[in-house]
Protein backbone atom coordinates (compact mmCIF):
# COMPACT_ATOMS: atom_id res chain seq x y z
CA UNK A 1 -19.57 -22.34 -2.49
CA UNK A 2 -21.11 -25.83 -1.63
CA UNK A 3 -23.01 -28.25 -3.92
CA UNK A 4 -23.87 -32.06 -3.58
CA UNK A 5 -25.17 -33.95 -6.05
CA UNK A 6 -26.75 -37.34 -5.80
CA UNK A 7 -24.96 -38.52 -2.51
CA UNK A 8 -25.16 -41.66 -0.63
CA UNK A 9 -23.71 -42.62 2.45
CA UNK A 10 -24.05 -45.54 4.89
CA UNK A 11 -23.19 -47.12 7.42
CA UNK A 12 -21.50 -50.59 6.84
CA UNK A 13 -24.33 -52.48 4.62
CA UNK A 14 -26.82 -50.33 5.92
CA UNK A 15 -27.77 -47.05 3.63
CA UNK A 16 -29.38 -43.63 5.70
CA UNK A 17 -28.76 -40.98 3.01
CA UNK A 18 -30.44 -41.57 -0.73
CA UNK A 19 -29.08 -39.01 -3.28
CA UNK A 20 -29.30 -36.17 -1.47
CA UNK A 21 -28.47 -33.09 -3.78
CA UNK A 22 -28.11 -29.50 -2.21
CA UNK A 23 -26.98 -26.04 -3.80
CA UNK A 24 -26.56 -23.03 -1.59
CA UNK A 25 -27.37 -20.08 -4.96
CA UNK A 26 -27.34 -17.16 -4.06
CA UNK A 27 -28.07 -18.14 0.17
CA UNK A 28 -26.39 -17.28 3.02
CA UNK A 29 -28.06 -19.55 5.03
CA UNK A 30 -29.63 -23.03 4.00
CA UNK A 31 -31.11 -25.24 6.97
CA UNK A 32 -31.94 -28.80 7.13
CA UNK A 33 -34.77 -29.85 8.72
CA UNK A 34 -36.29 -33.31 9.76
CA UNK A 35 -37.08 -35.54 12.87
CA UNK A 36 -34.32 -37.65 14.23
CA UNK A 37 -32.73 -40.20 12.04
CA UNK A 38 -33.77 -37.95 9.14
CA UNK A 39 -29.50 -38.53 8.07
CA UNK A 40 -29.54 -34.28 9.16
CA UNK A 41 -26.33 -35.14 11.69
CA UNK A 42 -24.69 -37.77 8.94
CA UNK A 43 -24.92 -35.24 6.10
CA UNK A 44 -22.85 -32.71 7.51
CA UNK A 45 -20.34 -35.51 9.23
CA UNK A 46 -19.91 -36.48 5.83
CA UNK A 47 -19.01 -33.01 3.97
CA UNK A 48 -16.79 -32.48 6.85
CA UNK A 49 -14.99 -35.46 5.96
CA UNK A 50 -15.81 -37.42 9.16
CA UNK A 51 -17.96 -39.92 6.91
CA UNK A 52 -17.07 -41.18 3.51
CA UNK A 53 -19.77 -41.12 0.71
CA UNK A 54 -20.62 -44.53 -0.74
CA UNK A 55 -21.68 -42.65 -4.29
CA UNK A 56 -21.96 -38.98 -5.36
CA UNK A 57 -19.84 -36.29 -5.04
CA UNK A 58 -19.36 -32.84 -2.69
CA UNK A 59 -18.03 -29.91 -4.83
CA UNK A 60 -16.68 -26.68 -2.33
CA UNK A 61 -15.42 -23.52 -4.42
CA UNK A 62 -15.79 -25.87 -7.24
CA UNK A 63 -13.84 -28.94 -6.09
CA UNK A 64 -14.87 -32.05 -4.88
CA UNK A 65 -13.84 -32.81 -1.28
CA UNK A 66 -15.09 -36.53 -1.22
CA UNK A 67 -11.58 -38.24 -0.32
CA UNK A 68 -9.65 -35.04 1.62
CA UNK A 69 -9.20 -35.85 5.72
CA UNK A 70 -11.00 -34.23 7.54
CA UNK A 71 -8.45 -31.57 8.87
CA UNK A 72 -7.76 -30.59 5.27
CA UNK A 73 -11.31 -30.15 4.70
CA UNK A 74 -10.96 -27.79 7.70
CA UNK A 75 -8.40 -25.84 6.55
CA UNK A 76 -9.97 -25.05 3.32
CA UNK A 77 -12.56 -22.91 5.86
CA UNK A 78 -15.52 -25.67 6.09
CA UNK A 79 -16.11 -25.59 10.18
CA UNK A 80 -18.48 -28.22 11.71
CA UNK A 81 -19.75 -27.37 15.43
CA UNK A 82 -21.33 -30.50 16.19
CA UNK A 83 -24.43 -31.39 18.27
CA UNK A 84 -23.73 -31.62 21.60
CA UNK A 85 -20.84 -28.83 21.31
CA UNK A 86 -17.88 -31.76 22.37
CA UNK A 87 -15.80 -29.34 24.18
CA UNK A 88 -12.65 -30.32 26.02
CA UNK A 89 -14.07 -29.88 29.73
CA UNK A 90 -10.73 -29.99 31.52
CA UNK A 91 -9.08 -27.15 29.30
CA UNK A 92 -9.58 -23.22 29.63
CA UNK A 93 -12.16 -21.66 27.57
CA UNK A 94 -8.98 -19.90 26.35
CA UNK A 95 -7.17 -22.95 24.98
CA UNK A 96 -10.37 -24.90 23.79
CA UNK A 97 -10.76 -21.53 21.52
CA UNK A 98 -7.04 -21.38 20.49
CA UNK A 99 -7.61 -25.37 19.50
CA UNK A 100 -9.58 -24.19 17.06
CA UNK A 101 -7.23 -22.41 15.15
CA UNK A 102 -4.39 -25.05 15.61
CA UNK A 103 -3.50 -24.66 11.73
CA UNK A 104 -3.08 -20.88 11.91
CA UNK A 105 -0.32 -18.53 12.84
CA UNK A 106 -0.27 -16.69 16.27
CA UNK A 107 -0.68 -13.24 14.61
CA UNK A 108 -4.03 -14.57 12.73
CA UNK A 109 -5.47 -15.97 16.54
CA UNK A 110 -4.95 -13.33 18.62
CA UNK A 111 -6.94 -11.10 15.84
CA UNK A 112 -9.77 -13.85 15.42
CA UNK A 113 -9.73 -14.49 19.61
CA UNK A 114 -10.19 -10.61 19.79
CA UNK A 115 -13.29 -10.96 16.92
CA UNK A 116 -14.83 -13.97 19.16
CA UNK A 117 -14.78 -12.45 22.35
CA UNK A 118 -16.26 -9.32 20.87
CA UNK A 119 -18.89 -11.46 19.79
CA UNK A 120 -19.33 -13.42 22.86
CA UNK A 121 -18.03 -11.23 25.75
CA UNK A 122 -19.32 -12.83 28.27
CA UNK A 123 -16.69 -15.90 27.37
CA UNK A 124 -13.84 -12.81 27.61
CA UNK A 125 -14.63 -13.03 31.49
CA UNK A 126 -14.27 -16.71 31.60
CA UNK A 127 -10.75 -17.31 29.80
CA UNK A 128 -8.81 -19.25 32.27
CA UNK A 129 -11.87 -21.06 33.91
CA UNK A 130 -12.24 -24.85 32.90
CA UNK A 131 -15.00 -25.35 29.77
CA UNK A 132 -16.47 -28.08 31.86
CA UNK A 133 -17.46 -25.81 34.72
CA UNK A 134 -19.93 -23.52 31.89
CA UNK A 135 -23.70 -23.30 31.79
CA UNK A 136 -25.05 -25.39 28.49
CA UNK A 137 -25.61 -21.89 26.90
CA UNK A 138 -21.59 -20.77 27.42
CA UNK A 139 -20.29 -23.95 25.95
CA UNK A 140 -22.48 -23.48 22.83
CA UNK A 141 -21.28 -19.69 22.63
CA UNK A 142 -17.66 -21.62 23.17
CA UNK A 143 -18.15 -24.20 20.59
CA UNK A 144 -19.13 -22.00 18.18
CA UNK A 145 -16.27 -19.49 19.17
CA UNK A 146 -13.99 -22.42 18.66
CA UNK A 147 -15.15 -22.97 15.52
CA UNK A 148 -14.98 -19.76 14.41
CA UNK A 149 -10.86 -19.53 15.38
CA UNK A 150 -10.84 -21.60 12.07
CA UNK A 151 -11.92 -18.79 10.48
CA UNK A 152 -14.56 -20.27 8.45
CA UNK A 153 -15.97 -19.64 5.21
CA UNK A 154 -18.67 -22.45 5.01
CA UNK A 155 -20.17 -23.37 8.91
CA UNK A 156 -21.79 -26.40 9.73
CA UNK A 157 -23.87 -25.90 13.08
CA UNK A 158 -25.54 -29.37 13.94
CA UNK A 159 -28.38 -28.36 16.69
CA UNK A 160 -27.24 -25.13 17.71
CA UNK A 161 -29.88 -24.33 20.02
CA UNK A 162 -30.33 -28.40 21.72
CA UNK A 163 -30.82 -28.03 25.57
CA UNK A 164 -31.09 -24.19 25.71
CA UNK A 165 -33.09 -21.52 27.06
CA UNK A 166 -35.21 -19.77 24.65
CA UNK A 167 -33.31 -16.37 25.78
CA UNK A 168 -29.88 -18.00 25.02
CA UNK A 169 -31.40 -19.29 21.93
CA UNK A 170 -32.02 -16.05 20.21
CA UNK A 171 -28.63 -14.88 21.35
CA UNK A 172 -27.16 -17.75 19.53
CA UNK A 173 -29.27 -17.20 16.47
CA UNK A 174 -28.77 -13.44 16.52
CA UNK A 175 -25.06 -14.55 16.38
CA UNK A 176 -25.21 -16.70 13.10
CA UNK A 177 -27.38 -14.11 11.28
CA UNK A 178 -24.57 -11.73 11.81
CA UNK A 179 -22.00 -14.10 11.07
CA UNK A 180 -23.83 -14.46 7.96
CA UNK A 181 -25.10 -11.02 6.47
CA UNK A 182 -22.22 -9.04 7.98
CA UNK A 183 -19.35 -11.29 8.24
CA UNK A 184 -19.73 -13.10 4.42
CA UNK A 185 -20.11 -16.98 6.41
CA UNK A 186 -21.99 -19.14 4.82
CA UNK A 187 -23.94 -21.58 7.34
CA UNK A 188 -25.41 -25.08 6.81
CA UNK A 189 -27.84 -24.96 9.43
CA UNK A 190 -29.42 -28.31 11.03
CA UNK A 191 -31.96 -27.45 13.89
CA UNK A 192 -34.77 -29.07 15.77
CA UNK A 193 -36.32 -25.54 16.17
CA UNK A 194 -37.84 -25.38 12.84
CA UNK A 195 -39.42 -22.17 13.03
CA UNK A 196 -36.50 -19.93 14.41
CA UNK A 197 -34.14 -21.58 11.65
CA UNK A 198 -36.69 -20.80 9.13
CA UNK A 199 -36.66 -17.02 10.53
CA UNK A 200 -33.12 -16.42 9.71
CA UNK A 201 -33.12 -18.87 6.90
CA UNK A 202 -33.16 -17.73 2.74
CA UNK A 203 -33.52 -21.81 1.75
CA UNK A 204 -34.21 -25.16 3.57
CA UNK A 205 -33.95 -28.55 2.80
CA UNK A 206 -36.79 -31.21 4.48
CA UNK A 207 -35.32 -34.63 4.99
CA UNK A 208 -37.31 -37.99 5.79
CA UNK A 209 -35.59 -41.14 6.45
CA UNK A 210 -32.51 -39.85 4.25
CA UNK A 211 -34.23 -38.96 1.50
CA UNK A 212 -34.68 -34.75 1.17
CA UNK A 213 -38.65 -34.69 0.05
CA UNK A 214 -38.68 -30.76 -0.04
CA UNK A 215 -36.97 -27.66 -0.68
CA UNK A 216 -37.82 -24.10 -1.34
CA UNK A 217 -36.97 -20.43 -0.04
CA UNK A 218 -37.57 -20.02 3.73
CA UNK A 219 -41.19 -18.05 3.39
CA UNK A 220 -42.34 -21.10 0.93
CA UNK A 221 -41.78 -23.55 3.98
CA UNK A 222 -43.25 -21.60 6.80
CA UNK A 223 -46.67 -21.75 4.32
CA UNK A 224 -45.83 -25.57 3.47
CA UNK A 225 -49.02 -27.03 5.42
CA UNK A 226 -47.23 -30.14 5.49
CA UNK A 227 -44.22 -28.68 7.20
CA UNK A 228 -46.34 -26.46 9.33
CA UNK A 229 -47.84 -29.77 11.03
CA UNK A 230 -45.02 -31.66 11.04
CA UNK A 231 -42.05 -29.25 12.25
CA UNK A 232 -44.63 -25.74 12.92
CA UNK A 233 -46.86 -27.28 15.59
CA UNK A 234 -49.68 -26.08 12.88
CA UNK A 235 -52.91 -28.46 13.10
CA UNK A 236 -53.07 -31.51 11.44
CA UNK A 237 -54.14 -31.03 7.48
């Protein structure tokens, strides 16, 4: 479904990611994981399409997506929710979710609304109230409901669980297991809570200063002593 192969992308003169290569397998979901200014935020900005790479190439279903805008890229079912969830505070919880299938008929939204809400009911009792006026937890359940209106087959979730409760978390992560093992999505997750994307994860990626420096199946990770003290809290090896 998704591969990269030796990409590069910068910023101006200024390089952040060095030949980063990925390949989902047989996953369902892959996570990224690194401290800030790893390049974790600019890699999925640029499969979405929001950044252009400098070298290197981003095959989906087998064809590259390097130069497609990035509502095309969107249409083809790759979905980025980004960190910080960017919802449209002065619309309805109703219309930010039918935004997100702007490229789709009515038929297909009213079937995928009825799919989100059932996912997220507590958003079902908050249709016409503003997306501004929600907790932090109810626009990440609306972000990623948004998202999901695009009826994805590849999602990008940049920081998912940033700024929540630990009880909201694990509703949020209960959500993209589903999504994943019951609903056939593929997620590219990027997360600052290493362990709990390493629970629901089958692969991860560990980036440093754009550069990915490890990989391996989830369980490989958690026993990584090198990962457990940097991203685990584990004791310093």
């Amino acid at each position: 479904m998704l591969k990269i192969e030796d990409l590069h992308v910068a910023y101006g003169p200024v390089e952040v990611l060095h030949g980063i290569n990925i390949d989902f397998h047989e996953s369902r979901i892959v996570t990224v994981l690194g401290s800030n200014g790893a390049g974790k935020s600019t890699l999925l900005k640029t499969i979405s399409g929001i950044l252009k790479p400098k070298m290197g190439v981003i095959l989906f279903e087998g064809v590259s997506i390097n130069a497609l805008d990035p509502s095309k890229i969107a249409s083809l079912g790759v979905v980025h929710i980004p960190e910080g969830r960017h919802i449209f505070p002065n619309l309805t919880v109703k219309e930010n979710l039918l935004l997100g299938g702007y490229f789709r008929n009515t038929k297909e939204n009213k079937e995928t609304l009825d799919f989100v809400l059932k996912l997220f009911p507590i958003l079902k009792d908050r249709l016409e109230q503003k997306g501004g006026t929600l907790s932090g937890g109810e626009q990440q359940m609306l972000a990623i409901g948004r998202g999901l209106m695009g009826k994805p087959k590849l999602l990008l979730l940049d920081e998912p669980s940033l700024g929540l409760a630990p009880k909201v978390t694990s509703e949020i992560f209960k959500v993209i297991r589903h999504l994943a093992q019951e609903e056939g999505v593929l997620v590219l997750l990027v997360e600052q809570n290493a362990r709990k994307a390493l629970d629901i994860a089958d692969e991860g990626y560990v980036l440093v200063l754009g550069r990915c420096v490890l990989n391996g199946n989830s369980k490989e990770l958690k026993e990584n002593e090198e990962v457990k003290k940097l991203y685990l809290g584990g004791k310093n090896v």
